[in-house]
N, C-alpha and C. Protein backbone atom coordinates (compact mmCIF):
# COMPACT_ATOMS: atom_id res chain seq x y z
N UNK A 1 118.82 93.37 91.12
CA UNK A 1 117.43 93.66 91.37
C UNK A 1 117.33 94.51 92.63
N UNK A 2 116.83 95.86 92.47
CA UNK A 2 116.92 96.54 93.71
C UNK A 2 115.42 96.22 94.20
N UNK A 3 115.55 96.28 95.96
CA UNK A 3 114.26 96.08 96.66
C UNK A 3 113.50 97.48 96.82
N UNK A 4 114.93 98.90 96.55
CA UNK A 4 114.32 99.84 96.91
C UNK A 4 113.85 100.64 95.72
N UNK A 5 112.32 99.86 95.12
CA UNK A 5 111.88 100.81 94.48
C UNK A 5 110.50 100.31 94.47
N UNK A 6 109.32 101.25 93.40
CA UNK A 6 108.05 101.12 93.60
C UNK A 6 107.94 100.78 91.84
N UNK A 7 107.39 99.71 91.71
CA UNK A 7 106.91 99.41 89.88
C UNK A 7 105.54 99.19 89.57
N UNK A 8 105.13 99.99 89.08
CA UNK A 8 103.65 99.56 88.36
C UNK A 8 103.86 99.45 87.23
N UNK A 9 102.85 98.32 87.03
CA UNK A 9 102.60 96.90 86.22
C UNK A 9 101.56 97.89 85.32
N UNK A 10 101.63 97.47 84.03
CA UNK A 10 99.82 97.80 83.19
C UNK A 10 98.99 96.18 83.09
N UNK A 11 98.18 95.38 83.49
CA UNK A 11 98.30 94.51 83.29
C UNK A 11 98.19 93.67 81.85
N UNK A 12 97.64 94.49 81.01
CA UNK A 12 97.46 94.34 79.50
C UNK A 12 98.95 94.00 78.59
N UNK A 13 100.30 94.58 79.72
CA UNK A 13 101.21 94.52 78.91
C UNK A 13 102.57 94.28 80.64
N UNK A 14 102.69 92.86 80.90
CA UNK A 14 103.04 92.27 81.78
C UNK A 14 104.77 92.12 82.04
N UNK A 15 105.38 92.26 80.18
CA UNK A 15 106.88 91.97 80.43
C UNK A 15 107.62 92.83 81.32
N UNK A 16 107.45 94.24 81.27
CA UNK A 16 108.13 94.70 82.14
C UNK A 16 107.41 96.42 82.82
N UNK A 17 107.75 96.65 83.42
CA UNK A 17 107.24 97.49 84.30
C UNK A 17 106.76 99.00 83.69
N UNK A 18 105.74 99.37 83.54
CA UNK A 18 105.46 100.78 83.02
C UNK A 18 105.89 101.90 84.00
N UNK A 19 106.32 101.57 85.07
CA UNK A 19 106.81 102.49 85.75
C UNK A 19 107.66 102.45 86.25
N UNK A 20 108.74 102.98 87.10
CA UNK A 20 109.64 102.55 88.19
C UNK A 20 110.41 103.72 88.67
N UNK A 21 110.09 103.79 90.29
CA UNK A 21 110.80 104.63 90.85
C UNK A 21 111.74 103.87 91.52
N UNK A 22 112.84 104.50 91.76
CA UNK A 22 114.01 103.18 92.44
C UNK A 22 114.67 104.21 93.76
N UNK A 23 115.91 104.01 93.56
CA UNK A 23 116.82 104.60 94.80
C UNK A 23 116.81 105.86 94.85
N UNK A 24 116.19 106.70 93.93
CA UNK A 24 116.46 108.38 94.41
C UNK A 24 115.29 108.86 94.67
N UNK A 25 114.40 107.71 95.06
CA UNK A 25 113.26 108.63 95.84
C UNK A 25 112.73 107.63 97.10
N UNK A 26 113.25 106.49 97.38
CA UNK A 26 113.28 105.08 98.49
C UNK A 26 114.59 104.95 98.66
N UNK A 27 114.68 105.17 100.21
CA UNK A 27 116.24 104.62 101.13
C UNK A 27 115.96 103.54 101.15
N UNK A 28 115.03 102.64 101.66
CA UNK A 28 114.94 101.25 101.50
C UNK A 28 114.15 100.51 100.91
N UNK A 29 113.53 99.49 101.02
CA UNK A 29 112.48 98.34 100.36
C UNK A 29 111.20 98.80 100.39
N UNK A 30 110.39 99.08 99.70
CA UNK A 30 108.77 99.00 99.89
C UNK A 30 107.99 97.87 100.17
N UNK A 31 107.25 98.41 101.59
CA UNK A 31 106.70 97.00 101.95
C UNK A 31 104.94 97.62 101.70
N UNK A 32 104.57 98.40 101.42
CA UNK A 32 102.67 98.41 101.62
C UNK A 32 102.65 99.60 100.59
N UNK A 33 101.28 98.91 99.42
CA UNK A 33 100.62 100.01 98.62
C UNK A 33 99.57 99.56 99.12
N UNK A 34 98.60 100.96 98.97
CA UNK A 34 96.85 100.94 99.31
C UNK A 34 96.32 101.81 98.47
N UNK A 35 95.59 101.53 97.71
CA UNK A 35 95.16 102.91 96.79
C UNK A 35 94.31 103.00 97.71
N UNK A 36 93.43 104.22 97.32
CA UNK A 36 92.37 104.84 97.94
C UNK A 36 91.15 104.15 97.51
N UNK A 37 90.38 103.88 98.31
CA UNK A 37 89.12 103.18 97.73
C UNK A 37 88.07 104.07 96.86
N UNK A 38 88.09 105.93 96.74
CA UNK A 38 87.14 106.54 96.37
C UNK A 38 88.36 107.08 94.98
N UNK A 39 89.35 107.80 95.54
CA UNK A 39 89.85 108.29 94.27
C UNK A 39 91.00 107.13 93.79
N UNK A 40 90.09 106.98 92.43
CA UNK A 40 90.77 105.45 92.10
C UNK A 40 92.37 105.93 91.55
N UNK A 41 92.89 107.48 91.34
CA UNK A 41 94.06 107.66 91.00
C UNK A 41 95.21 108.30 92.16
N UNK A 42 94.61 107.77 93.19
CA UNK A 42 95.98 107.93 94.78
C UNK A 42 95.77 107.17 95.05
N UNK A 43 97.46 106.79 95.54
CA UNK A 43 97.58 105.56 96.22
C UNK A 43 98.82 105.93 97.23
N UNK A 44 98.69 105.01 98.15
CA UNK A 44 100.00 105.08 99.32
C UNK A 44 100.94 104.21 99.33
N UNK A 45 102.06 104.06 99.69
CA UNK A 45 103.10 103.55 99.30
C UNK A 45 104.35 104.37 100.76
N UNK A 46 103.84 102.78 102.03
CA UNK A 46 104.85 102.70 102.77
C UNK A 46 106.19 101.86 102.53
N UNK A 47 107.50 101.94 103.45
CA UNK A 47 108.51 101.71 103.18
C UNK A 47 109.57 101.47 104.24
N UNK A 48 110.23 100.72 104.42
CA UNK A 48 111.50 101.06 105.32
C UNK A 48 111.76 101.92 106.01
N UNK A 49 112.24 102.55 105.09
CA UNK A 49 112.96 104.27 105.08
C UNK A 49 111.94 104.96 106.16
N UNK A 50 111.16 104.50 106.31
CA UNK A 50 110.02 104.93 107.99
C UNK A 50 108.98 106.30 106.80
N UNK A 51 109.06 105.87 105.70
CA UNK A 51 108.07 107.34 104.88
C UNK A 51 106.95 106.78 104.53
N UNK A 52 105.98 107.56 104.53
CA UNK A 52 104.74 107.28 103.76
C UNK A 52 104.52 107.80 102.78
N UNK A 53 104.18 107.84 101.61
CA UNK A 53 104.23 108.74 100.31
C UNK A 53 103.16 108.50 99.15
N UNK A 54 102.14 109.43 98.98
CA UNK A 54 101.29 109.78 98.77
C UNK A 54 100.85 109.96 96.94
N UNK A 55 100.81 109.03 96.02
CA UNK A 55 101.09 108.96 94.57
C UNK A 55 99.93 109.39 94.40
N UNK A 56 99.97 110.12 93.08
CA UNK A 56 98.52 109.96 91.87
C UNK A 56 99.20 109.07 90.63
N UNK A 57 98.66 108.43 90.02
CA UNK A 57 99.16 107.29 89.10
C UNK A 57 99.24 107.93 87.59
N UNK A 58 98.74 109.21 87.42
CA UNK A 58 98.48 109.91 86.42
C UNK A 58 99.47 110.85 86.72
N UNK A 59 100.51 111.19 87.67
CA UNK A 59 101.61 111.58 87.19
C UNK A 59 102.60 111.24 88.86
N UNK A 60 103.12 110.11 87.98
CA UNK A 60 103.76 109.18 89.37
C UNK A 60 105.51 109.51 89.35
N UNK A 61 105.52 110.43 88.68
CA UNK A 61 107.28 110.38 88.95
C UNK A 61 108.06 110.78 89.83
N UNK A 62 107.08 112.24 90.83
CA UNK A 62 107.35 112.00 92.49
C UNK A 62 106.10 112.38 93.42
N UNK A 63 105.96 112.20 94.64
CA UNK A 63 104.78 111.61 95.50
C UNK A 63 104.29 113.26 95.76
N UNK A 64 103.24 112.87 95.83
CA UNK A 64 102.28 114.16 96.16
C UNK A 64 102.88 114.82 97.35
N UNK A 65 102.80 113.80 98.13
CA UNK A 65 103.16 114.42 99.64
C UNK A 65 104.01 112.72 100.26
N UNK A 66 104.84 113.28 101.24
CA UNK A 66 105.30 112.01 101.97
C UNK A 66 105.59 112.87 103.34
N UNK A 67 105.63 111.66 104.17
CA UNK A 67 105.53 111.71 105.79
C UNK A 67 106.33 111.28 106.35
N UNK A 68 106.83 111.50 107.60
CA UNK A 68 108.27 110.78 108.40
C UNK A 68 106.89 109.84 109.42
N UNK A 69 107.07 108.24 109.57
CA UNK A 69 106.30 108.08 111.06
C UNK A 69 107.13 107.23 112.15
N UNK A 70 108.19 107.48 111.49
CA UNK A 70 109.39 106.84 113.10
C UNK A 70 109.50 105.24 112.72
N UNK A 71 109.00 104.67 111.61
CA UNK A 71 109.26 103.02 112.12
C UNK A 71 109.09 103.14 110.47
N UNK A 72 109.81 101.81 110.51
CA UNK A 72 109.28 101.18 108.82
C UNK A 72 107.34 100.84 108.85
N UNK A 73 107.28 100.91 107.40
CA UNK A 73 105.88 100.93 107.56
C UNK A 73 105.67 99.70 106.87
N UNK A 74 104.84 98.62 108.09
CA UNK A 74 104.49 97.66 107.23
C UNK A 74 102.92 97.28 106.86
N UNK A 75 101.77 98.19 107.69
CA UNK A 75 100.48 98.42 107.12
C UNK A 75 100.20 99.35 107.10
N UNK A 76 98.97 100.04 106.03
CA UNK A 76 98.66 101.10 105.68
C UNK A 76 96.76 101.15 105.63
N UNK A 77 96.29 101.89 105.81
CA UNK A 77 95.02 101.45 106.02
C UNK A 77 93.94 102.91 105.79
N UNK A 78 93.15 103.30 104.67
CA UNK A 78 92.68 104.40 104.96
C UNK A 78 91.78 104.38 105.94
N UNK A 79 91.48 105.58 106.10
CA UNK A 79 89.89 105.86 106.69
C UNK A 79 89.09 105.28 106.14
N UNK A 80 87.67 104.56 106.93
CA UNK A 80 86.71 103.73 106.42
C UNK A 80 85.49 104.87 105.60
N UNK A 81 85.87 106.23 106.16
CA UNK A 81 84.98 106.93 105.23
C UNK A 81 85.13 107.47 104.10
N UNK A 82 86.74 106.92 103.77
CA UNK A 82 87.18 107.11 102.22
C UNK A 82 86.19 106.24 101.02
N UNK A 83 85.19 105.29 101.57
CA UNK A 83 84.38 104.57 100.90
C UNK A 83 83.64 105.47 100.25
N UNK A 84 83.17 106.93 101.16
CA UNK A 84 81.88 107.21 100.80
C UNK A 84 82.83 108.26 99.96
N UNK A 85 81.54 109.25 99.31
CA UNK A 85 81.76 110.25 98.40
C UNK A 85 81.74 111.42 98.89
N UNK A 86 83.08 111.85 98.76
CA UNK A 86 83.33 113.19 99.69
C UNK A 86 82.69 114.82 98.49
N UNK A 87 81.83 115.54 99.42
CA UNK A 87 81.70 116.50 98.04
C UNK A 87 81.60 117.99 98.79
N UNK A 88 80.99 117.86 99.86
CA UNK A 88 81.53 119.17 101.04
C UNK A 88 81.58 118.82 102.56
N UNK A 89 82.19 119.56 102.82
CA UNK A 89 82.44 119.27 104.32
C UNK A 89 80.99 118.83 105.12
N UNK A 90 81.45 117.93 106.18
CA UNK A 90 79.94 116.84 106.61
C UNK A 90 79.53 116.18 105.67
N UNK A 91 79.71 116.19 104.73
CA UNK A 91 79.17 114.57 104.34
C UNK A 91 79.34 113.41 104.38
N UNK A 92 80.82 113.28 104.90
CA UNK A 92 80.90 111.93 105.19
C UNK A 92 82.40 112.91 106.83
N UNK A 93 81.97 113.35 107.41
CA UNK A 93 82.88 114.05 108.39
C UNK A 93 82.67 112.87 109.56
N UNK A 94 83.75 112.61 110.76
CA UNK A 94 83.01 111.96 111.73
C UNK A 94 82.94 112.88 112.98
N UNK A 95 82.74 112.49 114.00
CA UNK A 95 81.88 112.45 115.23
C UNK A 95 82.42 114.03 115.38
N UNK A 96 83.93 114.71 115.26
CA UNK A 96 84.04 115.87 115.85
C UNK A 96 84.23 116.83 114.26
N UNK A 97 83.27 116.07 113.55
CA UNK A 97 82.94 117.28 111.91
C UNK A 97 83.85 117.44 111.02
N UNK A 98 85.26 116.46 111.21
CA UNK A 98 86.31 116.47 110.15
C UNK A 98 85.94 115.77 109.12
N UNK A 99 86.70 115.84 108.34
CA UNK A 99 86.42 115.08 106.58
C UNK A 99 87.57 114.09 106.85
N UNK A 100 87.20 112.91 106.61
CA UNK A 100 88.20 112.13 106.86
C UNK A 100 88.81 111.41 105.40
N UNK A 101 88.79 112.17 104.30
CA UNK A 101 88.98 111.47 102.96
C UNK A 101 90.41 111.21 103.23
N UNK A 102 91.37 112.33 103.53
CA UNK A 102 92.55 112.07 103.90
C UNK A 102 93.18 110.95 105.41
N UNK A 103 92.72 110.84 105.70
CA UNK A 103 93.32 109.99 107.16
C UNK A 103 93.62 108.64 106.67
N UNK A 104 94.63 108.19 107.32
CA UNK A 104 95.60 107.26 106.90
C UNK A 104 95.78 106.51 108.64
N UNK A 105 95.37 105.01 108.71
CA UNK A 105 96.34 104.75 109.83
C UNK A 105 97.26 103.77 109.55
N UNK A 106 98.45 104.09 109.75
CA UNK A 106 99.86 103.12 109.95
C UNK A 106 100.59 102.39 110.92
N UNK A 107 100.72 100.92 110.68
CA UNK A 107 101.52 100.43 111.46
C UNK A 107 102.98 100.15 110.88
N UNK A 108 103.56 101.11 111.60
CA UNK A 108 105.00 101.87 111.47
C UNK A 108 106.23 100.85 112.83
N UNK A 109 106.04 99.72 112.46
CA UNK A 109 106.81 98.33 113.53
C UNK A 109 107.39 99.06 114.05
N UNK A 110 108.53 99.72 114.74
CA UNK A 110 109.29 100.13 115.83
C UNK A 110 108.91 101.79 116.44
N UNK A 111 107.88 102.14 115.07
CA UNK A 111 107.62 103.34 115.60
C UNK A 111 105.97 103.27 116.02
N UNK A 112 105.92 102.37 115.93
CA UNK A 112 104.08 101.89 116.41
C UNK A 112 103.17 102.03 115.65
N UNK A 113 101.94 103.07 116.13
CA UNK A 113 100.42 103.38 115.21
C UNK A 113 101.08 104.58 114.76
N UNK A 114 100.82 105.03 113.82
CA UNK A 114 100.40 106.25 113.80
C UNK A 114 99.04 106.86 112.81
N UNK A 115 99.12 107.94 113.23
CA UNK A 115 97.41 108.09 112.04
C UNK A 115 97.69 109.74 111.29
N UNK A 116 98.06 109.06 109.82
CA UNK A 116 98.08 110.76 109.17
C UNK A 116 97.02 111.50 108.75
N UNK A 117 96.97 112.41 108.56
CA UNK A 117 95.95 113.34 107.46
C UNK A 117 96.42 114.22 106.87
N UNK A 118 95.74 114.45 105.74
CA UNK A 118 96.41 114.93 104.58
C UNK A 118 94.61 115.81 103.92
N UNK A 119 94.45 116.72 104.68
CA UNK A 119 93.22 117.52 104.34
C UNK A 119 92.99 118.22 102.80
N UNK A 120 94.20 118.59 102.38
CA UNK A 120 94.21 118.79 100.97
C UNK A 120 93.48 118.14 99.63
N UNK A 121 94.13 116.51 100.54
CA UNK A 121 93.23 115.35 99.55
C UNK A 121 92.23 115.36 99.05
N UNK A 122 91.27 115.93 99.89
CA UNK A 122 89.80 116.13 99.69
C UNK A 122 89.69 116.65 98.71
N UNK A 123 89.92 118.07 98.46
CA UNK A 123 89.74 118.75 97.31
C UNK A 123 91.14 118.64 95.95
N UNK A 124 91.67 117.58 96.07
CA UNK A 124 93.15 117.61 95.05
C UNK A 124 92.56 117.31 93.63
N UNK A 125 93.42 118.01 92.92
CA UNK A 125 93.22 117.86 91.29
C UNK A 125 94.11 117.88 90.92
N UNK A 126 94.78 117.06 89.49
CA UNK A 126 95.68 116.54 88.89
C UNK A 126 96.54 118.42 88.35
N UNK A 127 97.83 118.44 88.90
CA UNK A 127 98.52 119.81 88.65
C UNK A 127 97.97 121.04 89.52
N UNK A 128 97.72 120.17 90.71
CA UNK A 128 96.81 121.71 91.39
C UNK A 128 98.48 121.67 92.64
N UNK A 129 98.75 122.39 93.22
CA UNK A 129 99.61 122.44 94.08
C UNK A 129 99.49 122.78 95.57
N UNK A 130 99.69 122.32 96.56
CA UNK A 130 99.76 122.47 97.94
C UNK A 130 100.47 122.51 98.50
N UNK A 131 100.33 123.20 100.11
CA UNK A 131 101.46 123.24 100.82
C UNK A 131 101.89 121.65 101.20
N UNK A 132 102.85 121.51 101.75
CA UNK A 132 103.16 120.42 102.76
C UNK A 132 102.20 119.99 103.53
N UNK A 133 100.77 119.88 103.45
CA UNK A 133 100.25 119.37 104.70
C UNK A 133 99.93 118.44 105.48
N UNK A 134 100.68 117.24 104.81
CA UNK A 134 100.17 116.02 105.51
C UNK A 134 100.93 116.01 106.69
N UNK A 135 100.60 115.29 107.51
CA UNK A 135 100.93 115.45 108.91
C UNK A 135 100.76 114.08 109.47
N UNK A 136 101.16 113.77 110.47
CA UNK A 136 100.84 112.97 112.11
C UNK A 136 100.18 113.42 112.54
N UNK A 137 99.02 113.33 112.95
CA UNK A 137 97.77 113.24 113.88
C UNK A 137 97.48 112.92 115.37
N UNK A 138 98.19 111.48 115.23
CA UNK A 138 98.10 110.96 116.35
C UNK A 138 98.81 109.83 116.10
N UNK A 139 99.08 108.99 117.56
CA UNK A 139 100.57 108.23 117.46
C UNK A 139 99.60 107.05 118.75
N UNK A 140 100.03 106.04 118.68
CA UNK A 140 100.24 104.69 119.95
C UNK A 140 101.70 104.29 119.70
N UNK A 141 101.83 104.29 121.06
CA UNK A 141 103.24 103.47 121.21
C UNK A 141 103.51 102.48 122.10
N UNK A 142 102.48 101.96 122.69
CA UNK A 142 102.39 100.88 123.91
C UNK A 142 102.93 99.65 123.45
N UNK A 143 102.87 99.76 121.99
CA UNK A 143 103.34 97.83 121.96
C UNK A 143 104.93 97.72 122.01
N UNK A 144 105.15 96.62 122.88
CA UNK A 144 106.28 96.60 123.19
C UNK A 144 107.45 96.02 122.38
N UNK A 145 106.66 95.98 121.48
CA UNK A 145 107.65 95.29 120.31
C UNK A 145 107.05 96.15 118.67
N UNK A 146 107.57 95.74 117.74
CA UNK A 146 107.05 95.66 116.19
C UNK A 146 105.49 96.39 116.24
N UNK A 147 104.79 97.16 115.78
CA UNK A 147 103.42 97.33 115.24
C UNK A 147 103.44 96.77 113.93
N UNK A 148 103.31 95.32 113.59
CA UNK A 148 102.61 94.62 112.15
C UNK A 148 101.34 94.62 111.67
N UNK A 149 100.25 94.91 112.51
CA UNK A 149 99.12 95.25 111.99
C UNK A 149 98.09 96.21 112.65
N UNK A 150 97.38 96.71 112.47
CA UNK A 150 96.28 98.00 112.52
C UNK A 150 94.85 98.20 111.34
N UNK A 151 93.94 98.16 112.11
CA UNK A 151 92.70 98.41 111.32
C UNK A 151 91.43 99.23 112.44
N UNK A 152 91.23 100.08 111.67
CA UNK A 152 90.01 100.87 111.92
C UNK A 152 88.99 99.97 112.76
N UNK A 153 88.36 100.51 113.31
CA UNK A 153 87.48 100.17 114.00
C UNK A 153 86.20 101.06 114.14
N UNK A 154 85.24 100.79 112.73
CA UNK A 154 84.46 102.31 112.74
C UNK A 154 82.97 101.48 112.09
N UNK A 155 81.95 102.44 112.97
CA UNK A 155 80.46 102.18 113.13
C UNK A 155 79.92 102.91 112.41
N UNK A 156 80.06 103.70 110.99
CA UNK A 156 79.39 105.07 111.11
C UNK A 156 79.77 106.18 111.41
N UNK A 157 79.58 107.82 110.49
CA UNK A 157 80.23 108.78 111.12
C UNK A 157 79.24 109.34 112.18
N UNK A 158 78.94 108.70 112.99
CA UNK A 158 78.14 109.33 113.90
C UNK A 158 78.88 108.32 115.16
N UNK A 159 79.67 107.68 115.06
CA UNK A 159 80.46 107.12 115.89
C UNK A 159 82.36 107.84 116.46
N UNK A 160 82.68 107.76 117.61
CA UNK A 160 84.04 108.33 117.26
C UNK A 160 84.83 106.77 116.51
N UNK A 161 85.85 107.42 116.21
CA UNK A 161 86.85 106.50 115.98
C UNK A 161 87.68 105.24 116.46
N UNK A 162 88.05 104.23 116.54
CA UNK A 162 88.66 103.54 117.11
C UNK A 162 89.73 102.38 116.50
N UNK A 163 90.93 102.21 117.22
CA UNK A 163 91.17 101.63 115.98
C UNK A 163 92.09 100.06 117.20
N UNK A 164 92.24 99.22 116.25
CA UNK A 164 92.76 97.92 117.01
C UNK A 164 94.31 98.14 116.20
N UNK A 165 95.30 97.41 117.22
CA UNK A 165 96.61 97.18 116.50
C UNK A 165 97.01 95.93 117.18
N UNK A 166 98.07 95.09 116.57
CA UNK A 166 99.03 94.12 117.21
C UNK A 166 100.14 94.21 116.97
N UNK A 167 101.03 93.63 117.82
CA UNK A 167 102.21 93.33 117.75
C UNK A 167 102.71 91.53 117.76
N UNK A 168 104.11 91.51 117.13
CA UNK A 168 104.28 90.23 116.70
C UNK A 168 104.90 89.48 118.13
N UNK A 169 105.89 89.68 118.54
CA UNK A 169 107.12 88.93 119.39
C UNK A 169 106.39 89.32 120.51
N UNK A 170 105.78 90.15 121.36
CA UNK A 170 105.31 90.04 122.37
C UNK A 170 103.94 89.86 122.59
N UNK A 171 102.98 89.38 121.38
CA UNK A 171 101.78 88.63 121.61
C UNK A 171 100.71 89.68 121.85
N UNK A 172 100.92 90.93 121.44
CA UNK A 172 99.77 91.76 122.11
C UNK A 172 99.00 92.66 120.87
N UNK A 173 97.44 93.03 121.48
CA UNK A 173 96.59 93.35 120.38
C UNK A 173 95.71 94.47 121.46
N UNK A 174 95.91 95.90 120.80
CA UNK A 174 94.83 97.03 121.84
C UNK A 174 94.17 97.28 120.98
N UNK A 175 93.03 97.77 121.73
CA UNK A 175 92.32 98.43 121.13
C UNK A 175 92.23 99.97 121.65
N UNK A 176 92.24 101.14 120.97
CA UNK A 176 92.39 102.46 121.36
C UNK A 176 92.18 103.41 120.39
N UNK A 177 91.91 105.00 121.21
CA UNK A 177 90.94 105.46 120.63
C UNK A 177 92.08 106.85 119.84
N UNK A 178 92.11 106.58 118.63
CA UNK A 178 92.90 108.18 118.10
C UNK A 178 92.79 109.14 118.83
N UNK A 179 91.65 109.72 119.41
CA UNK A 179 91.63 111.11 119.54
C UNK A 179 90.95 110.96 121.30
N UNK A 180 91.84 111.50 122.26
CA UNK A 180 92.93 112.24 122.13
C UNK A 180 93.88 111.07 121.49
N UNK A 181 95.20 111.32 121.54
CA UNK A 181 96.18 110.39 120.92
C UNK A 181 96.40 109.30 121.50
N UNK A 182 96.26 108.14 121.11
CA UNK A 182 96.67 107.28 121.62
C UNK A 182 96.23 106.45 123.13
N UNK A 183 94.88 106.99 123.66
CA UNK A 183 94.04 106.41 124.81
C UNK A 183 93.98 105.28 124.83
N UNK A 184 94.39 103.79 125.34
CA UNK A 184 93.84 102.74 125.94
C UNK A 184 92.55 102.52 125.82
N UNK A 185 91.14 102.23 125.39
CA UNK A 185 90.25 101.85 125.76
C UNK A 185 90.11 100.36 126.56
C-alpha cells in the first residue's frame, strides 16, 4: 500500500478507487486536499514532498500547476473570498484591488506560512493552457518549530488581510499580516 499517492473515490461506486496518482507524480505521502469552495472542479492537494499541486477533477492525471513551499504541507486553506463569485476584476478583490480567487495559505511545518497565488485561476477553463504562474506570495517563519495550522483571518474585502498560525512543540500561535510578508501584528 503506497502512502505516496492521491485516490479519488466516486462515492456511488466505493470498492476501489476511480482514480489514482501514485509515485511518479508524489515523492512522499499526501497529507491535505481542499477543493475550492466556488469552482467545485479544483482542488489542492498538499504533501511531504514540500509541493502544493493544483487538480481539476475533470482531467486529473497531472496537476494544473504545483508549487515548491520549503516544508511538508500539512494545512491548506483558500482565500475566504473564494466563497464569493468571481466574474471581473473588483468584485470580490481585497483592500489593495487583487482578485483573490487564486490565493492559497499554507502551513508548510518546517517551512512555516506561506501564501500562494495562482492569478490564472480566475479565468481557467477545462484545456485552456498557462504559463507557470503560481507562485509564493508571501512567507512567515517565526515559529520556532512545525507550522500545523493556519487560517485566514478576514472581515470583508474592504478589510486587509490577516491571517493566524500555530505551532505544535513550542506552544505558539501569531497572528500576522501577509502583506508586506510576514509582519507580526
Amino acid at each position: 500500500l503506497s502512502q505516496c499517492s492521491l485516490k479519488v473515490w466516486d462515492i456511488r461506486r466505493t470498492l476501489r478507487p476511480t482514480h489514482e496518482i501514485g509515485d511518479a507524480e508524489f515523492e512522499a505521502g499526501v497529507t491535505a486536499i481542499s477543493c475550492h469552495p466556488y469552482l467545485s472542479h479544483i482542488f489542492a492537494v498538499g504533501s511531504y514532498d514540500e509541493k502544493v499541486r493544483i487538480f481539476d477533477h475533470r482531467k486529473i492525471d497531472e496537476p494544473l500547476w504545483k508549487v515548491s513551499v520549503g516544508g511538508g504541507v500539512w494545512r491548506i486553506k483558500w482565500h475566504p473570498s473564494c466563497w464569493q463569485v468571481t466574474t471581473k476584476k473588483g468584485d470580490d478583490s481585497d483592500s489593495n484591488g487583487n482578485v483573490c480567487s487564486g490565493k492559497i495559505l499554507v502551513a508548510a511545518m518546517h517551512g512555516g506560512c506561506r501564501i500562494l497565488d495562482i492569478p490564472a485561476l480566475q479565468f481557467y477553463e477545462l484545456n485552456t493552457t498557462f504559463s507557470d504562474d503560481a507562485r509564493v506570495v508571501a512567507e512567515f517563519t517565526a515559529h520556532e518549530s512545525m507550522a500545523y495550522g493556519s487560517d485566514w483571518l478576514w472581515f470583508g474585502p474592504s478589510v486587509n488581510d490577516s491571517v493566524a498560525s500555530c505551532s505544535f512543540y513550542d506552544r505558539q500561535a501569531f497572528m500576522w499580516n501577509p502583506y508586506p510578508a510576514g509582519k507580526i501584528i
